[in-house]
C-alpha atoms as a PDB file:
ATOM      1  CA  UNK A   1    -128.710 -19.146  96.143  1.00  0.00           C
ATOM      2  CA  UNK A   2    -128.735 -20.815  99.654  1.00  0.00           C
ATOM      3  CA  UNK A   3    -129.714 -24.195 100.743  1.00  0.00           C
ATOM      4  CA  UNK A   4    -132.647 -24.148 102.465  1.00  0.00           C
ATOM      5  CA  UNK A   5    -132.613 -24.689 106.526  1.00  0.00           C
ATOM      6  CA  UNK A   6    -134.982 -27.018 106.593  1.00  0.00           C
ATOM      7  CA  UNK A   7    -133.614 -30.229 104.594  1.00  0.00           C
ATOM      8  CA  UNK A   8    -136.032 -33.484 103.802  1.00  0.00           C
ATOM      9  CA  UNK A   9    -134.059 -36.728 104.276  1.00  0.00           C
ATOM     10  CA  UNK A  10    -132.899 -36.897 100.485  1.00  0.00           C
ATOM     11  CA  UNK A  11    -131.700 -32.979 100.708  1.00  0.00           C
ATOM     12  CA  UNK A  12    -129.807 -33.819 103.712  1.00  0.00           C
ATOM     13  CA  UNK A  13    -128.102 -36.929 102.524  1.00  0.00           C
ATOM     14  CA  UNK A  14    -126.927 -34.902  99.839  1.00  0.00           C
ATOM     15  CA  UNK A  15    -125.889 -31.716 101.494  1.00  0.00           C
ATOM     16  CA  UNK A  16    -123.439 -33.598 103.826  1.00  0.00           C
ATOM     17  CA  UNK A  17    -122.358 -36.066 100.718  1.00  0.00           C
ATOM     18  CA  UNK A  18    -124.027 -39.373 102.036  1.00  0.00           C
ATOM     19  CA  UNK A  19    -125.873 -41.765 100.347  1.00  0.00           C
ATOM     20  CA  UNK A  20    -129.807 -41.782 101.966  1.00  0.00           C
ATOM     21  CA  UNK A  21    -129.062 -45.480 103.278  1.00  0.00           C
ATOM     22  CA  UNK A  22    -126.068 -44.245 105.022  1.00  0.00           C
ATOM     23  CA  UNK A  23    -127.598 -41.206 106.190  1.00  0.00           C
ATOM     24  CA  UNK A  24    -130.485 -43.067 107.653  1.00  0.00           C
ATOM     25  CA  UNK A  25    -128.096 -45.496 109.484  1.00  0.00           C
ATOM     26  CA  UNK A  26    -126.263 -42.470 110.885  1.00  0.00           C
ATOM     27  CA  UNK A  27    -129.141 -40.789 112.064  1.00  0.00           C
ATOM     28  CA  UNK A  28    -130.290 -43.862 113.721  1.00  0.00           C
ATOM     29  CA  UNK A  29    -126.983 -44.579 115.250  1.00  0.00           C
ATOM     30  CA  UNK A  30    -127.174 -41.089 117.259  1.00  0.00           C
ATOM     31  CA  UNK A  31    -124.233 -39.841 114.897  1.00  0.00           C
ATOM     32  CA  UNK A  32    -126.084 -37.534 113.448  1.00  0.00           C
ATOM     33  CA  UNK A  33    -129.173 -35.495 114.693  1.00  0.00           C
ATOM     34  CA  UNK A  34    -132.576 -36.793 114.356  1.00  0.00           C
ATOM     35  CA  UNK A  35    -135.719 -34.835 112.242  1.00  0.00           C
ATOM     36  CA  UNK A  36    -137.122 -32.516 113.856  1.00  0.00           C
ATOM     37  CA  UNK A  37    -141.309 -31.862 113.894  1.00  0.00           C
ATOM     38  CA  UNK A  38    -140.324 -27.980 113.843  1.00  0.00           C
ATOM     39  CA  UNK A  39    -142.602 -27.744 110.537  1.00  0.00           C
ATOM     40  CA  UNK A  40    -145.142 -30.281 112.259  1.00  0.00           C
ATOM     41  CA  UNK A  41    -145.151 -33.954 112.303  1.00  0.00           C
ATOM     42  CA  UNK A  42    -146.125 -34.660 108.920  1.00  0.00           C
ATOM     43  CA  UNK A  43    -143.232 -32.602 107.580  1.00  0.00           C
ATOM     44  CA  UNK A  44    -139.810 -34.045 109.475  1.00  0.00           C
ATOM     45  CA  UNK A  45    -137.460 -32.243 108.263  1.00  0.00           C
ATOM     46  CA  UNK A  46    -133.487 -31.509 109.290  1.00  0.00           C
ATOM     47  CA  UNK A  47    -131.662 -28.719 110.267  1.00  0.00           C
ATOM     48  CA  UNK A  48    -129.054 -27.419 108.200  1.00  0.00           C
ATOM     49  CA  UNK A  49    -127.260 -25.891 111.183  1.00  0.00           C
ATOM     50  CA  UNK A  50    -127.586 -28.904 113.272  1.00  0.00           C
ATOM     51  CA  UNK A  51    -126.300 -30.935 110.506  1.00  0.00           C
ATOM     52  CA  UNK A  52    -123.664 -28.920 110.320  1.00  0.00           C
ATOM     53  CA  UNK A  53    -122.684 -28.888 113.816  1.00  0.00           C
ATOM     54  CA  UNK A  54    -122.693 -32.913 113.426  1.00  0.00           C
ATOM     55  CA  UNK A  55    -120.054 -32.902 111.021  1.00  0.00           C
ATOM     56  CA  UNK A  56    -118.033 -30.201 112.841  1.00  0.00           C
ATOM     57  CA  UNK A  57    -114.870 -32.104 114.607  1.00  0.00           C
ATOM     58  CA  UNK A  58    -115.151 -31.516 118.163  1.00  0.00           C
ATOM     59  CA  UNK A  59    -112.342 -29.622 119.805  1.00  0.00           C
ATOM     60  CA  UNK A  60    -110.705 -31.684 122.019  1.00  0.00           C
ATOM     61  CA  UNK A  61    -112.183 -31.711 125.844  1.00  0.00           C
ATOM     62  CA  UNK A  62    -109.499 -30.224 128.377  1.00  0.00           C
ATOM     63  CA  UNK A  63    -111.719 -31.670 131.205  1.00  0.00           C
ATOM     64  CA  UNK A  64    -110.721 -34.780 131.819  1.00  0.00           C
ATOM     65  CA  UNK A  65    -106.883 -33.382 132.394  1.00  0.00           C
ATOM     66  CA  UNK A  66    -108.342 -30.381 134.691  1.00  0.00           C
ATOM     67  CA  UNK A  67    -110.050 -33.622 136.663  1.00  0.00           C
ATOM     68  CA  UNK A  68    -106.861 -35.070 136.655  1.00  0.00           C
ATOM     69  CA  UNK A  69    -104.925 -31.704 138.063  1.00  0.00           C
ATOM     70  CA  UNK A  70    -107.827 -31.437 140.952  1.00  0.00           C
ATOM     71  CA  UNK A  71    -107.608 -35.241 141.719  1.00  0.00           C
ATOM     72  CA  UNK A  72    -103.681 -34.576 142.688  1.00  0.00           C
ATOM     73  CA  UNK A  73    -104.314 -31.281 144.037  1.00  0.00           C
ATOM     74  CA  UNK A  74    -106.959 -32.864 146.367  1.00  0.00           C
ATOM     75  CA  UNK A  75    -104.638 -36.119 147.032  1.00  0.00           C
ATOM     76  CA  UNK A  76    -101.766 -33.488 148.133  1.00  0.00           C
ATOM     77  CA  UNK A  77    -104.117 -31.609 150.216  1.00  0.00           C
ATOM     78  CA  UNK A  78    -105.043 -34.600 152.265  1.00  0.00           C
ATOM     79  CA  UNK A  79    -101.597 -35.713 152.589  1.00  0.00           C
ATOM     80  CA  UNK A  80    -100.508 -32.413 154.281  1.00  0.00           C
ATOM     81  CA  UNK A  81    -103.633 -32.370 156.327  1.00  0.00           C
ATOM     82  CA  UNK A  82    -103.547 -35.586 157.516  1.00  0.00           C
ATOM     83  CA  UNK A  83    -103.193 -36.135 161.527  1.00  0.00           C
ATOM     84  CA  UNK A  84     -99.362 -37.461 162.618  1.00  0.00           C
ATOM     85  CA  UNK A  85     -99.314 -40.763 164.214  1.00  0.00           C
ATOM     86  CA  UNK A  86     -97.542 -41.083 167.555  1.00  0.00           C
END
């Protein structure tokens, strides 16, 4: 059998091997994903997939090197374009 997709706070904890005070602190530090009202606001519940997502490692962000490579590739460009001084 499957787990569910839609966890209550105590299925959630367990399903990603926290205790519920932990969980709770993680969900309220924005390191995990909030409840969502999906079954209506009486019934805040988690998402399975979302939790999973959470607990995914990231693969690491090439963006801030491809900023880099533009930054130089924009510094050359205005070195070679600049005006000569006379």
């Amino acid at each position: 059998m499957t787990a569910p997709r839609w966890l209550d706070m105590h299925a959630a904890a367990e399903y990603i091997g926290l205790a519920p005070d932990t969980f709770r602190r993680r969900v309220k530090a924005g390191t995990l994903p909030k409840p969502s009202a999906a079954l209506g606001p009486r019934l805040l519940r988690w998402d399975r997939a979302a939790l999973d997502a959470a607990m995914t490692p990231a693969a690491p962000s090439r963006r801030p090197l491809t900023g880099a490579i533009n930054a130089l590739t924009l510094q050359g460009t205005k070195a070679t374009q600049a005006p000569l001084r006379r």
